[in-house]
N, C-alpha and C. Protein backbone atom coordinates (compact mmCIF):
# COMPACT_ATOMS: atom_id res chain seq x y z
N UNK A 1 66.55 -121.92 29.18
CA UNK A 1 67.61 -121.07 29.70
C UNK A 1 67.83 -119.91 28.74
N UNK A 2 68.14 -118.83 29.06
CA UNK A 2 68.29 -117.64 28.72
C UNK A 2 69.70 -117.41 27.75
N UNK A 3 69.77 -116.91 26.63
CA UNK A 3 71.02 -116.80 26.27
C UNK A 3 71.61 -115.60 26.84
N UNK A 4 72.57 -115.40 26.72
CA UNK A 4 73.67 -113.95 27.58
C UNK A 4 73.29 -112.96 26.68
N UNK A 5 73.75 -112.23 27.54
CA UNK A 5 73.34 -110.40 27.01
C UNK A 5 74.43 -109.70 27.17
N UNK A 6 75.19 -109.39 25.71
CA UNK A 6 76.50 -108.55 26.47
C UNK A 6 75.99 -107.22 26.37
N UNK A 7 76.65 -106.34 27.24
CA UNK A 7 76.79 -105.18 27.77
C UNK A 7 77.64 -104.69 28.20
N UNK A 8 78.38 -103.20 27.61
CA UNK A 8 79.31 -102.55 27.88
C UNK A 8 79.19 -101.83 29.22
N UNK A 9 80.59 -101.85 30.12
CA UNK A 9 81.26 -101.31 30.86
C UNK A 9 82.29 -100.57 30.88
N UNK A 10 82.41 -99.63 31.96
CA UNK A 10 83.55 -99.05 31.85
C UNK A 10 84.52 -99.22 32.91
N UNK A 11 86.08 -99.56 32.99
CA UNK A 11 86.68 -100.39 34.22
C UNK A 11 88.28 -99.44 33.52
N UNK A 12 88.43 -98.38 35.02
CA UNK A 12 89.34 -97.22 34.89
C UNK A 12 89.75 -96.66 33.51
N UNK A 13 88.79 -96.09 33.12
CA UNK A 13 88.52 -95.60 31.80
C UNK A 13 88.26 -96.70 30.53
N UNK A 14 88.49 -97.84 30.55
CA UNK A 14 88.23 -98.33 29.31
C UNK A 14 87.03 -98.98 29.43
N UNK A 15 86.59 -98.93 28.10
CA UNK A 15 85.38 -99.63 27.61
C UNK A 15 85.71 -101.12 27.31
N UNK A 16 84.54 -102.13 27.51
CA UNK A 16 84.81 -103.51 27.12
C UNK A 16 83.69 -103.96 27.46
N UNK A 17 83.06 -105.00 27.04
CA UNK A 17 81.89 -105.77 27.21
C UNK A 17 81.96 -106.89 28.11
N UNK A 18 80.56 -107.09 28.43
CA UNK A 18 80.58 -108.46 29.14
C UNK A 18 79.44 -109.15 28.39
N UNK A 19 79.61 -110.73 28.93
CA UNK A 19 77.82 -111.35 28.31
C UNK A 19 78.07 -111.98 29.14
N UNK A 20 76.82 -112.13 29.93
CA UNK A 20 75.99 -112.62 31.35
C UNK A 20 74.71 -112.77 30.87
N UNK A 21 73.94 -114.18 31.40
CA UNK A 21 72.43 -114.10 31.09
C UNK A 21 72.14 -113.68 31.78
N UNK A 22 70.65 -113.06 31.78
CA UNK A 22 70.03 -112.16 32.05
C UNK A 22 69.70 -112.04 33.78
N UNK A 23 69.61 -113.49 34.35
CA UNK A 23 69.72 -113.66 35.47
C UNK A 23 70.95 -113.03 36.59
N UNK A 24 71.98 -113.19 35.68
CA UNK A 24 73.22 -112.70 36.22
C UNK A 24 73.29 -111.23 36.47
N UNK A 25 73.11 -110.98 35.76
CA UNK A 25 72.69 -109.39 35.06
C UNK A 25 71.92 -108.74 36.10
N UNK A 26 70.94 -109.13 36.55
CA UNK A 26 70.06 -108.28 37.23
C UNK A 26 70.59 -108.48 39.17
N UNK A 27 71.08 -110.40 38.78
CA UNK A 27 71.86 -110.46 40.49
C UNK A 27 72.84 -109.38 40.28
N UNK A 28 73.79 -109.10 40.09
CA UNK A 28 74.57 -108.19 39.42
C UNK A 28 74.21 -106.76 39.87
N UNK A 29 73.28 -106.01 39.60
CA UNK A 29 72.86 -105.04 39.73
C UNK A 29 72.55 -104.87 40.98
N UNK A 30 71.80 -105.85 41.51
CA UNK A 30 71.53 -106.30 42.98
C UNK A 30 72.14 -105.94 44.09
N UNK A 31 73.24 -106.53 43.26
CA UNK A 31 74.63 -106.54 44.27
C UNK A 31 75.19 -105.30 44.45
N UNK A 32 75.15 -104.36 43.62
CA UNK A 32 75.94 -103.23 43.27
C UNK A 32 74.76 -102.33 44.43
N UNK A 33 73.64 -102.39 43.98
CA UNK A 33 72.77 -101.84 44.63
C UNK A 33 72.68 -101.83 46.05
N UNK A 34 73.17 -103.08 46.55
CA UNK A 34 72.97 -103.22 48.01
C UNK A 34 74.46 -102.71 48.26
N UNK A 35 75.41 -102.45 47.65
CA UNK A 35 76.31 -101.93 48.70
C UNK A 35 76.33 -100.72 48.05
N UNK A 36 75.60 -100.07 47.42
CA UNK A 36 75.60 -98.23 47.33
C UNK A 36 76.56 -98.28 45.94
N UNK A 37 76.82 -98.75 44.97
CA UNK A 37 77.76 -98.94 44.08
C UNK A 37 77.26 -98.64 42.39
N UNK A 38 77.83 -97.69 41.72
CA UNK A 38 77.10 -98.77 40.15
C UNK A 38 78.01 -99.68 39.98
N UNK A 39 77.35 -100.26 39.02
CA UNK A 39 78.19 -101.51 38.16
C UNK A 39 79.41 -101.38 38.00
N UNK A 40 80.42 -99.90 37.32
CA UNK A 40 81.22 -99.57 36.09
C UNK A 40 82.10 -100.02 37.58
N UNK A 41 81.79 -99.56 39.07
CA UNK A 41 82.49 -99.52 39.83
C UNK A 41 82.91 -100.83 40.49
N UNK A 42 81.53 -102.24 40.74
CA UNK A 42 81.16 -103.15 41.50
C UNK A 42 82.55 -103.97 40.29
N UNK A 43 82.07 -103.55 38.92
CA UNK A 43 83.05 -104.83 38.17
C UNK A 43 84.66 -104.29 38.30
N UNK A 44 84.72 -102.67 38.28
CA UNK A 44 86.05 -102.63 38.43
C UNK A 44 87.05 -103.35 39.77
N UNK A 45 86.20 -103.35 40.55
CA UNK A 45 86.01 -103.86 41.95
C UNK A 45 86.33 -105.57 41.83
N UNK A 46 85.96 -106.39 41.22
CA UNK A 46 86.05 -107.43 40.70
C UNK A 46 87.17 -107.77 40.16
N UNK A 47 87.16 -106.97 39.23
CA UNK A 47 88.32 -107.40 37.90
C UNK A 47 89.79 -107.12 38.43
N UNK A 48 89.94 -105.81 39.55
CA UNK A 48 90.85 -105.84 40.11
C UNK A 48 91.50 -107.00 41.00
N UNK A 49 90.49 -107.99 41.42
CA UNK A 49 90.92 -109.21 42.42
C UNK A 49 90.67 -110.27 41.59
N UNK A 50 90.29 -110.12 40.65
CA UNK A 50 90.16 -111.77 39.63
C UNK A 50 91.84 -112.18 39.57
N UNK A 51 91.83 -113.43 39.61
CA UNK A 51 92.97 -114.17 39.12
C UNK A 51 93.06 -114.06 37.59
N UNK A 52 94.55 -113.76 37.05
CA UNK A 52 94.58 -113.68 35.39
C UNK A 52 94.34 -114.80 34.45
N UNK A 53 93.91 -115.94 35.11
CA UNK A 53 93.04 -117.00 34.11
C UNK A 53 92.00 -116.70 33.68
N UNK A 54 91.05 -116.08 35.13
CA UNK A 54 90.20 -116.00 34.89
C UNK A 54 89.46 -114.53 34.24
N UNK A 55 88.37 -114.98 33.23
CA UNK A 55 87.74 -114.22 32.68
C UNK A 55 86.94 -112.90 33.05
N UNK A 56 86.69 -112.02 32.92
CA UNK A 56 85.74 -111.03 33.69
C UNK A 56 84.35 -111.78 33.92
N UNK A 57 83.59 -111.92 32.92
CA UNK A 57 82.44 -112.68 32.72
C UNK A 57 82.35 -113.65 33.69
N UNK A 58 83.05 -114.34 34.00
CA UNK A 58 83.37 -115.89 34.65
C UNK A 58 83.73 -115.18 36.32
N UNK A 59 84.12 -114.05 37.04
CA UNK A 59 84.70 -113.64 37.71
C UNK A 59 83.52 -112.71 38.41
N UNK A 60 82.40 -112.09 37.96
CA UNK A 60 81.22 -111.96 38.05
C UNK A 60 80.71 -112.72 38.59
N UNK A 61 80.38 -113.73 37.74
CA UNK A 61 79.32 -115.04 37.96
C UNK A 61 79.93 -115.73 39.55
N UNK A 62 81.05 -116.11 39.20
CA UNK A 62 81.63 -116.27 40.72
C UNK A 62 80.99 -115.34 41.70
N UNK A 63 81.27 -114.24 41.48
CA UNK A 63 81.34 -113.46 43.04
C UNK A 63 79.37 -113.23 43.20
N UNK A 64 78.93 -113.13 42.15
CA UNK A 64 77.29 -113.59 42.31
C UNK A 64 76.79 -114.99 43.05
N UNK A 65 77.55 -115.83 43.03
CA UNK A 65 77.24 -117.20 43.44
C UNK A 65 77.81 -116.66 44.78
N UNK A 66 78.90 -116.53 44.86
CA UNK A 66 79.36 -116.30 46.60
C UNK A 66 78.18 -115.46 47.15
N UNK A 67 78.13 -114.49 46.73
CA UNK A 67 77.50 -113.23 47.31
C UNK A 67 76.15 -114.16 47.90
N UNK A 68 75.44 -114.85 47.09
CA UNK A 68 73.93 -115.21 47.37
C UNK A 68 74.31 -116.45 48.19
N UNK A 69 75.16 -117.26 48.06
CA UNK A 69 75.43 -119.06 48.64
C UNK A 69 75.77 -118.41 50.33
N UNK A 70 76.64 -117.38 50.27
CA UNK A 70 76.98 -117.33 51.39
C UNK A 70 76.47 -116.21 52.49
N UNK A 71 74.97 -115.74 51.64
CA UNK A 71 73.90 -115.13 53.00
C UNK A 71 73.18 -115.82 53.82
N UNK A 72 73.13 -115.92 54.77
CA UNK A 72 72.06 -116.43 55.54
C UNK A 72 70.83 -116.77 55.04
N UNK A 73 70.48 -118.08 55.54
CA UNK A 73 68.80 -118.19 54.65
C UNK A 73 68.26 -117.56 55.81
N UNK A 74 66.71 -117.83 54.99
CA UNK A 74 66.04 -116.86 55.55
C UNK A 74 65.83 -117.04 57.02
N UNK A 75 65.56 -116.00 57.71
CA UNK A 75 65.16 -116.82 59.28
C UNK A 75 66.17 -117.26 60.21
N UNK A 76 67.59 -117.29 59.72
CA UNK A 76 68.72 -118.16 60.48
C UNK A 76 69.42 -116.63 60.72
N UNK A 77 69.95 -116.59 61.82
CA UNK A 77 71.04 -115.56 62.32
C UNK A 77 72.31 -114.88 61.31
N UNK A 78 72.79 -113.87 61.24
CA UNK A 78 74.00 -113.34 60.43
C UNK A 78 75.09 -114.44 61.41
C-alpha cells in the first residue's frame, strides 16, 4: 500500500494541505475532471458540505468512495 502524498490546495483563498494516497489522488482528479472542475474548486465544494468532525482528507476519501460505489457497473442501466 502506498503511503499518502500531501498536497497543497487552495479553498476561498486559503492555502492548506491534504495527504491522500496516491490512489485517492488521481480518483480525485478524476472526479474533478469529469464534472469540468479543478481540484482548488471540487475540494472547496466538499469542505463546504463536510460535517465539522469530519476531516478534509477523510471527507474526500468519502465522496471518492460514493462517487465510484454508486455508478453503475458496467453494462447495467443509469
Amino acid at each position: 500500500m502506498s503511503r499518502p502524498q500531501k498536497h497543497s490546495l487552495t479553498l476561498n483563498g486559503h492555502r492548506t494541505s491534504v495527504s491522500l494516497e496516491p490512489d485517492f489522488w488521481q480518483a480525485f482528479r478524476d472526479m474533478a475532471a469529469e464534472r469540468g472542475m479543478g481540484l482548488n474548486a471540487l475540494a472547496a465544494e466538499i469542505d463546504a458540505s463536510r460535517g465539522g468532525g469530519t476531516g478534509l482528507a477523510t471527507a474526500i476519501r468519502l465522496m471518492v468512495l460514493r462517487h465510484y460505489r454508486d455508478r453503475p457497473a458496467a453494462g447495467q442501466p443509469r
